[in-house]
Structure formats: C-alpha cells, structure tokens
N, C-alpha and C. Protein backbone atom coordinates (compact mmCIF):
# COMPACT_ATOMS: atom_id res chain seq x y z
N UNK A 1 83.80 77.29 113.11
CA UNK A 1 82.99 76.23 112.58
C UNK A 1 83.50 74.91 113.14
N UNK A 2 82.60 74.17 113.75
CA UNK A 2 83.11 72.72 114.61
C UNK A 2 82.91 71.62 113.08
N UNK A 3 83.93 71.20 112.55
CA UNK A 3 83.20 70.45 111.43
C UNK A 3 83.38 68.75 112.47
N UNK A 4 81.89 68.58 112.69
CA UNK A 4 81.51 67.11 112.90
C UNK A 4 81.11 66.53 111.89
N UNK A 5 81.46 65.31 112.33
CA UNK A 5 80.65 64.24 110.96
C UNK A 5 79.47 64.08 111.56
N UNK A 6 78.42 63.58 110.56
CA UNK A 6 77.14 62.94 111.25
C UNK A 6 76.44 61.99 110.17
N UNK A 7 75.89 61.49 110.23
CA UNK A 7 74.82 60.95 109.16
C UNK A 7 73.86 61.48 108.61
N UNK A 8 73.87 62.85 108.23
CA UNK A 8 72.59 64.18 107.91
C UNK A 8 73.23 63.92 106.27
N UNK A 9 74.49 64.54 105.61
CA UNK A 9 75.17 65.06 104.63
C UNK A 9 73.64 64.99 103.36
N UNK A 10 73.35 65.56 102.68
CA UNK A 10 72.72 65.56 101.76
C UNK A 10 72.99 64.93 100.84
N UNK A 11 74.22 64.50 100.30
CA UNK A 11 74.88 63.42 99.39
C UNK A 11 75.26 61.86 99.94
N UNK A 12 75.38 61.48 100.91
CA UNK A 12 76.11 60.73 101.73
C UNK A 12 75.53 60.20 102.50
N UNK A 13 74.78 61.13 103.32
CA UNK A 13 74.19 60.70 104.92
C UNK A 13 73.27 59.57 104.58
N UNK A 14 73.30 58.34 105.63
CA UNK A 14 72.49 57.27 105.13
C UNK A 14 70.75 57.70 106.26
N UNK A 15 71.03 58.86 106.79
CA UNK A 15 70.37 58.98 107.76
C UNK A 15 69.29 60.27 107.19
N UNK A 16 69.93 60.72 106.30
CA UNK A 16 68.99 62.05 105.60
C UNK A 16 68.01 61.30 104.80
N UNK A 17 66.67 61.32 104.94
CA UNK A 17 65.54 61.07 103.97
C UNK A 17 65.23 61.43 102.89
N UNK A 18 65.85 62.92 102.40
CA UNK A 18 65.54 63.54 101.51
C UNK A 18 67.13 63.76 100.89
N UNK A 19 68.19 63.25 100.99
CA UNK A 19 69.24 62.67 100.00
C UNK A 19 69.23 62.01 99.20
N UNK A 20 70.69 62.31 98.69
CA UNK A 20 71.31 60.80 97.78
C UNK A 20 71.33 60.02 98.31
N UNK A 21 72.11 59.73 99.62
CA UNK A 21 71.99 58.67 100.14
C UNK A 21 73.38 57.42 99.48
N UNK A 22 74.72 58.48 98.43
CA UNK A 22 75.66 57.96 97.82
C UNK A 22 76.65 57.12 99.02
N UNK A 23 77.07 56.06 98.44
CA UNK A 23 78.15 55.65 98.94
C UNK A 23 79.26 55.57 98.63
N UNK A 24 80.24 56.01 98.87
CA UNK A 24 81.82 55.91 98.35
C UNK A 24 82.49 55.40 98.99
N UNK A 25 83.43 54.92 98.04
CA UNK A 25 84.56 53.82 98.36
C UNK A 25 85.61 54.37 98.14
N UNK A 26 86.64 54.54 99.07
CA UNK A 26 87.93 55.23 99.00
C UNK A 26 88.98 54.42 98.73
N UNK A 27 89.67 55.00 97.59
CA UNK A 27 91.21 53.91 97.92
C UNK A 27 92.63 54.70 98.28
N UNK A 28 92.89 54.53 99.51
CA UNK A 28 94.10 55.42 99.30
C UNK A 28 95.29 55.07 98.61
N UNK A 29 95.24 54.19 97.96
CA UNK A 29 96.57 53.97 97.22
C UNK A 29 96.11 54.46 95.99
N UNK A 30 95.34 54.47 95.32
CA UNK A 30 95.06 55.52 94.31
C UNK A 30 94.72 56.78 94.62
N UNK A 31 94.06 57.58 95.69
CA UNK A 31 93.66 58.58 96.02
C UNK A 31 92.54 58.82 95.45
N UNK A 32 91.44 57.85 95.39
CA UNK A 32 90.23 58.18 94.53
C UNK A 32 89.50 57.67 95.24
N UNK A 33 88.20 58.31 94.80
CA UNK A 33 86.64 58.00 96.04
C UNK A 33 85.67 57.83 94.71
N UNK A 34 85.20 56.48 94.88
CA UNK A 34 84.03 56.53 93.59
C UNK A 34 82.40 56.12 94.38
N UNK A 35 81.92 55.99 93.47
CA UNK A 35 80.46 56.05 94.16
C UNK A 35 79.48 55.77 92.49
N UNK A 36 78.52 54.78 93.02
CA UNK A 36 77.37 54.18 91.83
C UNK A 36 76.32 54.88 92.35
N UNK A 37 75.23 55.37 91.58
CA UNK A 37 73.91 55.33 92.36
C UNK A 37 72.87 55.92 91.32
N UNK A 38 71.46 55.46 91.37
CA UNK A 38 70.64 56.09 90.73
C UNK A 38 70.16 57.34 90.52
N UNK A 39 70.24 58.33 89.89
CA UNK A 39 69.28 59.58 90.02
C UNK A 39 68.20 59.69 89.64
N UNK A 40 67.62 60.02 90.99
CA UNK A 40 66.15 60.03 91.61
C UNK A 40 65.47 61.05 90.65
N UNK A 41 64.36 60.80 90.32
CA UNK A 41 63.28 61.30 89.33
C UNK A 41 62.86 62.53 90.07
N UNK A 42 63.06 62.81 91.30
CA UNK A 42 62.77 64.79 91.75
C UNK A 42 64.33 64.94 91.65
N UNK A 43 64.71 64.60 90.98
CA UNK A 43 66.18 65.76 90.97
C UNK A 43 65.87 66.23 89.34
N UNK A 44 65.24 66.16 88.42
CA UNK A 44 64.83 66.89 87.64
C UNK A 44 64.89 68.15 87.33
N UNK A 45 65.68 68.77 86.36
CA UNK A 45 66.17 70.12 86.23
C UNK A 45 64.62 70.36 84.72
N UNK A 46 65.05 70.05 83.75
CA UNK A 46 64.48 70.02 82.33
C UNK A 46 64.22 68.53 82.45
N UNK A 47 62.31 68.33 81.45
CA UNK A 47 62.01 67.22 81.41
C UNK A 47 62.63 65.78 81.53
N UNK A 48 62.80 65.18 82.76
CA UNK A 48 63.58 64.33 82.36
C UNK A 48 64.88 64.02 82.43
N UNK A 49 65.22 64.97 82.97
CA UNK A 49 66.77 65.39 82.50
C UNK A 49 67.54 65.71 84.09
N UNK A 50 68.47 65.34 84.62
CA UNK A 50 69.10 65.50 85.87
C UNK A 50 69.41 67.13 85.98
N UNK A 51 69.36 67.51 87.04
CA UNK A 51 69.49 69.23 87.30
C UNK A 51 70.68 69.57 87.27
N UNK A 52 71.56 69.81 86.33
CA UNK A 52 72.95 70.57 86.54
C UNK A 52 73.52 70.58 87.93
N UNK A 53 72.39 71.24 89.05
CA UNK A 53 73.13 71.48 90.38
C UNK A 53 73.51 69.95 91.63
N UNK A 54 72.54 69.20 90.92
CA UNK A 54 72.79 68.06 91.43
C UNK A 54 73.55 67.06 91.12
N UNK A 55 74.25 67.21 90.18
CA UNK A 55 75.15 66.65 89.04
C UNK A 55 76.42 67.11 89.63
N UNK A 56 76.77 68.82 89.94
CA UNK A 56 77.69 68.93 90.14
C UNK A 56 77.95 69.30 91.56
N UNK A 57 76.73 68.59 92.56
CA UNK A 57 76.99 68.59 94.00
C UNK A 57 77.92 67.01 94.05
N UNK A 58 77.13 65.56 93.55
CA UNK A 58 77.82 64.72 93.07
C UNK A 58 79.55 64.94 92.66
N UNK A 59 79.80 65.58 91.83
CA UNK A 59 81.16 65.83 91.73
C UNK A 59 81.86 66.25 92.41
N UNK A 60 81.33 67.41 93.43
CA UNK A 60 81.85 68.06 94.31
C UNK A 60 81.85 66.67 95.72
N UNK A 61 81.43 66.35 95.96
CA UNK A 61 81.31 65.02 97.21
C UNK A 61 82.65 64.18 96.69
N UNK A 62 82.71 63.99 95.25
CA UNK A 62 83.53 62.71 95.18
C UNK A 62 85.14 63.31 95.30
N UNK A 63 85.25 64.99 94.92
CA UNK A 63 86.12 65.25 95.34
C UNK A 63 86.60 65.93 96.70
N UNK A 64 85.33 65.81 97.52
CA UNK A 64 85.85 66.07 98.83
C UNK A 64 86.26 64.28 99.54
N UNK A 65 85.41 63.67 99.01
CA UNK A 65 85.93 61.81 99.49
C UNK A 65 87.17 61.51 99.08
N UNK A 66 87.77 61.97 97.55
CA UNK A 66 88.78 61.55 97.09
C UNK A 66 89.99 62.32 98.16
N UNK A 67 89.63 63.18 98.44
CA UNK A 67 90.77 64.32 99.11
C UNK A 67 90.65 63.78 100.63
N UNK A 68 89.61 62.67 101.40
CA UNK A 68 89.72 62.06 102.80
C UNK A 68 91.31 61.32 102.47
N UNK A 69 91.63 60.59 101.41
CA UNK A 69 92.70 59.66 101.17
C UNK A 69 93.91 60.40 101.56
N UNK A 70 93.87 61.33 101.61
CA UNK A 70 95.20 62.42 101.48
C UNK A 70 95.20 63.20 103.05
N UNK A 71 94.28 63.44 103.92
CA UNK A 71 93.75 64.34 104.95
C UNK A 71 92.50 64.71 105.63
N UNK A 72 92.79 64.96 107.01
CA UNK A 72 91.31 64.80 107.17
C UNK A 72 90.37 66.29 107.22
N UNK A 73 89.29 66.43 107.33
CA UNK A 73 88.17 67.44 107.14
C UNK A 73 88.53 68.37 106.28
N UNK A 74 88.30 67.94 104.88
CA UNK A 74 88.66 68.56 103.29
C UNK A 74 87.19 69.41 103.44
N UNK A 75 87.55 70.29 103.09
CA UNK A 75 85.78 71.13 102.80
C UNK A 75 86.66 71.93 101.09
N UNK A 76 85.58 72.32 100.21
CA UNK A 76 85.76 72.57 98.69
C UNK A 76 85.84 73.89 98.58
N UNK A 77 87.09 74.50 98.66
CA UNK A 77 87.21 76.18 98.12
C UNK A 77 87.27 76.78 96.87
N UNK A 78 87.15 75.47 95.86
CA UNK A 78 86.40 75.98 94.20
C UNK A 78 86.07 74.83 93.58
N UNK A 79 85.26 75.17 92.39
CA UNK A 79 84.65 73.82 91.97
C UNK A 79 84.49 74.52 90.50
N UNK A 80 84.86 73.85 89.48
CA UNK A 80 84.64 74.42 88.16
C UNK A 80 84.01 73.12 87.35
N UNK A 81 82.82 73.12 87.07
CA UNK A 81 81.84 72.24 86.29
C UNK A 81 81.97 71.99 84.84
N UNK A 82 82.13 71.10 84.22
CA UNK A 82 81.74 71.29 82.54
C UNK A 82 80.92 70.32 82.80
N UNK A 83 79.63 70.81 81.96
CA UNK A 83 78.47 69.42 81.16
C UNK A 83 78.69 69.15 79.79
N UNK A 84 78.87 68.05 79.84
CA UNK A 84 78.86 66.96 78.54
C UNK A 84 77.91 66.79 77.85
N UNK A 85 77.21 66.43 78.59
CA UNK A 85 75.57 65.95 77.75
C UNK A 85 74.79 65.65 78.80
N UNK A 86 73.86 65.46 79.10
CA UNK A 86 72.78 65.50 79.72
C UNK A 86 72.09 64.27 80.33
N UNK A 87 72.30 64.19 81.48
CA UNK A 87 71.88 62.77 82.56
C UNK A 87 70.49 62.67 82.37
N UNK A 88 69.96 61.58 82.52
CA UNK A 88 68.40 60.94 82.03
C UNK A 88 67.90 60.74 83.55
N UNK A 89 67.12 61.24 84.32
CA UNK A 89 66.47 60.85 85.85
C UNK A 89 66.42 59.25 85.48
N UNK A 90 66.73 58.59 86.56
CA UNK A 90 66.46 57.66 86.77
C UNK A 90 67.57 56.91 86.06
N UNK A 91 68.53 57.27 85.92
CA UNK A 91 69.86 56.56 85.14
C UNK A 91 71.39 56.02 86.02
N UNK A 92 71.62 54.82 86.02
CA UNK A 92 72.55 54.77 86.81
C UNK A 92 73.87 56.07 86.27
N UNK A 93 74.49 56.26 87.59
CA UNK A 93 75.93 56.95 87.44
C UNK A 93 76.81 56.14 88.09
N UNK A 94 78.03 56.79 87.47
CA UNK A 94 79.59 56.59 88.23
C UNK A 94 80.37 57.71 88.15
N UNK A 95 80.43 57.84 89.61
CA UNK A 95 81.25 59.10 89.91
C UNK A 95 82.37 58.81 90.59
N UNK A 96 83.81 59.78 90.49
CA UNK A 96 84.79 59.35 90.63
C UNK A 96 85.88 60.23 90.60
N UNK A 97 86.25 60.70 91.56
CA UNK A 97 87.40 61.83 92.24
C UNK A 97 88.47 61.37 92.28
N UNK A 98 89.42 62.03 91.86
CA UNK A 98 90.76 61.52 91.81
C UNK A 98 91.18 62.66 92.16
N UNK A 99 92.81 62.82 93.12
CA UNK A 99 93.75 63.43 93.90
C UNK A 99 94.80 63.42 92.76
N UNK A 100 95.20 64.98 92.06
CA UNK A 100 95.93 65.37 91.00
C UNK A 100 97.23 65.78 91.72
N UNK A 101 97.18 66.57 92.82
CA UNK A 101 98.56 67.23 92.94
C UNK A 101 97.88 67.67 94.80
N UNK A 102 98.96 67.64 95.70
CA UNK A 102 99.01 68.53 97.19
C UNK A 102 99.78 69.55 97.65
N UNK A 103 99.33 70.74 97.33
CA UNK A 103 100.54 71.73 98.15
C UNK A 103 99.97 71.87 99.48
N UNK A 104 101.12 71.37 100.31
CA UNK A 104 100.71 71.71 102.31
C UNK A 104 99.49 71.31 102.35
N UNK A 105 98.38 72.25 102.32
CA UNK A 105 96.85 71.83 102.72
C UNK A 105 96.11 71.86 101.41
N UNK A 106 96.64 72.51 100.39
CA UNK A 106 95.17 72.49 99.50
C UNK A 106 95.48 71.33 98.43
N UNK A 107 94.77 70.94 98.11
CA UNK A 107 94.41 69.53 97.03
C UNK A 107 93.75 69.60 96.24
N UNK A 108 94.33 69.49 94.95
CA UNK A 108 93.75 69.39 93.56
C UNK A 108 93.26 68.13 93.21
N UNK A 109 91.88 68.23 92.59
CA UNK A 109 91.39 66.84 92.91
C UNK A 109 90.44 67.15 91.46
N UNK A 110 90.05 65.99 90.68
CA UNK A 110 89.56 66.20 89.21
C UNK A 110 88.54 64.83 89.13
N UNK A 111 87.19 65.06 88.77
CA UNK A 111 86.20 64.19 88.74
C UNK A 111 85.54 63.99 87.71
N UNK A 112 85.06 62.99 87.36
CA UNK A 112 84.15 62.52 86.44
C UNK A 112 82.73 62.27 86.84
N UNK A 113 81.65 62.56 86.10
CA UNK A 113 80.73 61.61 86.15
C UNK A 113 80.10 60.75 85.19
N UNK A 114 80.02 59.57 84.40
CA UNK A 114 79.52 59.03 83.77
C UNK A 114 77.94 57.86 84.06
N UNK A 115 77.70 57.97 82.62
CA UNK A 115 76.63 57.27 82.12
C UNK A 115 76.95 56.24 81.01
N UNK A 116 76.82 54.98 81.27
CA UNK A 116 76.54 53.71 80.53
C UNK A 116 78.60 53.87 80.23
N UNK A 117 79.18 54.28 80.82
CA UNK A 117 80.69 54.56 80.38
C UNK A 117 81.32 55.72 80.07
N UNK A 118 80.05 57.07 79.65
CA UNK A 118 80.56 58.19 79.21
C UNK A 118 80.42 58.93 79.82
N UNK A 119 81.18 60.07 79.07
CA UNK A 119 81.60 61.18 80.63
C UNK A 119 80.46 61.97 80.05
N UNK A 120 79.33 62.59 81.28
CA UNK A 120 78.44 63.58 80.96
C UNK A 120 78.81 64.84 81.60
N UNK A 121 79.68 64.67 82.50
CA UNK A 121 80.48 65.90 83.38
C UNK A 121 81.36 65.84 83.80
N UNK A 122 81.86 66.72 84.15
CA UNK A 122 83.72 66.42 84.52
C UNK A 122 84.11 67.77 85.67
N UNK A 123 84.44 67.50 86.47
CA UNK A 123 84.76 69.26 87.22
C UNK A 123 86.57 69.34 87.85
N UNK A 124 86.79 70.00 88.01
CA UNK A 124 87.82 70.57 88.63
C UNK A 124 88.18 70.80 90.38
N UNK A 125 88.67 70.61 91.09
CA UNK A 125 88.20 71.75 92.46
C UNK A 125 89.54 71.66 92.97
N UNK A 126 89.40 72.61 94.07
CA UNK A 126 90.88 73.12 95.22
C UNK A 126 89.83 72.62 96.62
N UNK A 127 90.71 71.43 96.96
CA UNK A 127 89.78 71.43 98.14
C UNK A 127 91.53 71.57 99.35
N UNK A 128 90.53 72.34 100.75
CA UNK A 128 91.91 72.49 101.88
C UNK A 128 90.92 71.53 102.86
N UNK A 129 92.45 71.08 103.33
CA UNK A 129 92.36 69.93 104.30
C UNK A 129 92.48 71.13 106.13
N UNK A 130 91.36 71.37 105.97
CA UNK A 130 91.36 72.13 107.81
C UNK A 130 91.80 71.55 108.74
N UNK A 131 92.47 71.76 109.50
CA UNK A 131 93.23 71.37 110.64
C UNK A 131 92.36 72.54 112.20
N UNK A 132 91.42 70.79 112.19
CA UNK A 132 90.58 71.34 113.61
C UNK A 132 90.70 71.71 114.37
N UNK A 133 91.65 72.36 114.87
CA UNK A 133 92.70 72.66 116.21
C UNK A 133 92.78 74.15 115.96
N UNK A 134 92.81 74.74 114.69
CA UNK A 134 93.37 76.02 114.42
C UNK A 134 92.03 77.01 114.63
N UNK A 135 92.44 77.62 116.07
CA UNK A 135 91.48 78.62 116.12
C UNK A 135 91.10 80.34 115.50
N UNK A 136 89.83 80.19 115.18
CA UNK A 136 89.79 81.70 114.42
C UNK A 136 89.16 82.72 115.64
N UNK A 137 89.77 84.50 115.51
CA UNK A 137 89.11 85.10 116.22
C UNK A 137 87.73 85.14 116.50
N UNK A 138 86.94 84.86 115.31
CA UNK A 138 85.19 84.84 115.12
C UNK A 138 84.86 83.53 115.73
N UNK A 139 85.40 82.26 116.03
CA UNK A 139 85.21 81.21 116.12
C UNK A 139 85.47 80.65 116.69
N UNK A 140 85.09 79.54 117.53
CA UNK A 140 86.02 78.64 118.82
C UNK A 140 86.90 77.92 118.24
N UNK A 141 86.45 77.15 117.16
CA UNK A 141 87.45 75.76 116.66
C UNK A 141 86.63 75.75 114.89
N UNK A 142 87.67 75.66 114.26
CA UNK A 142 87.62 75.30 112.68
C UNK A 142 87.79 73.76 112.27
C-alpha cells in the first residue's frame, strides 16, 4: 500500500465534494488534533439525528491527526465508540484527539466529540505509525 496524501480524504480533503471537508489543528506540544465543523443535514442516520457512522468516522480522523504529532503515516488498527446522546444535523461540533501513551509504533490516542460543551461521544483507538520504507512480500512499499 503506497500511503500518499492527497486532497480526496472523505473527512479532511478540501478537494472532495461530497465530504466533511474538517479542518484540524495540531498541537504537538499537547499531542492533540481538534477540529469545529457543522454536520451536514445528509449525514442523517434517524430523523434528524447525526448517523452513528459518521460521528465515529469524525473521531476516528481526530485520532489519526492527533497521532501526526507523534509520527508520520498513522493509519487506525482499532477504534472503540461510545454514544452519549445524540447529535442534531446541522449542529456545530468539537472534536478532539488526544495522544495517551506510545509503545515503538503503536499509539494510544482517546477522543471526544462534543455539542454546545458536552460530550455526545467519546472513542478509544490503537493507531501504528507505518514506516514507508518497510516492504511487504504482497506489496512494493507500505
């Protein structure tokens, strides 16, 4: 797998039409990546209501941004979700990844997402920092 960057990302990319279109701000002296943004009225799971999967793609982004502070090309090898309560389409968020602990390559990284201040979700993940150089038999470059 060649991981390039591009401007496509479905969360991120300012270049995808049919994204979020999120921006995050990294700090590496905290190790955290946050990000504001509206949710768009087709991300609709239940009337009204933000879709679980898009909620916790959001979480999952802020902890692959939070984990850039620490290393480069983090991709997410688990992600464990809790919902709080239930995002309103069309409601601002704040999302916000924070860097818990690093063994060698993998990074524990723990996120929030809130509404008007409160947490409506919260997730967990193990993200590994790939080292592009390391070639696999199936693969040219990782």
């Amino acid at each position: 797998m060649d991981l390039r960057k591009d401007k496509g990302c479905f969360v991120c990319g300012p270049e995808n039409t049919r994204g979020l279109r999120a921006e995050f701000i990294l700090d590496k002296a905290t190790r955290t990546a946050s990000s504001r943004l509206v949710i768009p009225v087709w991300t609709q799971g239940w009337q009204a209501v933000a879709h679980g999967g898009i909620l916790s793609t959001l979480l999952d982004e802020s902890c692959v941004h939070a984990s850039r502070t620490v290393g480069d090309h983090p991709v997410t090898a688990e992600l464990t979700v809790r919902f709080r309560k239930p995002v309103p389409v069309g409601s601002e968020v704040f999302v916000r990844g924070e860097v818990v602990e690093i063994r060698r390559r993998v990074v524990q990284v723990k996120a929030e997402l809130l509404v008007d201040g409160e947490v409506c979700a919260e997730a967990r993940a193990r993200v590994v920092l790939v080292d592009p150089s390391v070639k696999n038999e199936d693969e040219e470059t990782l």
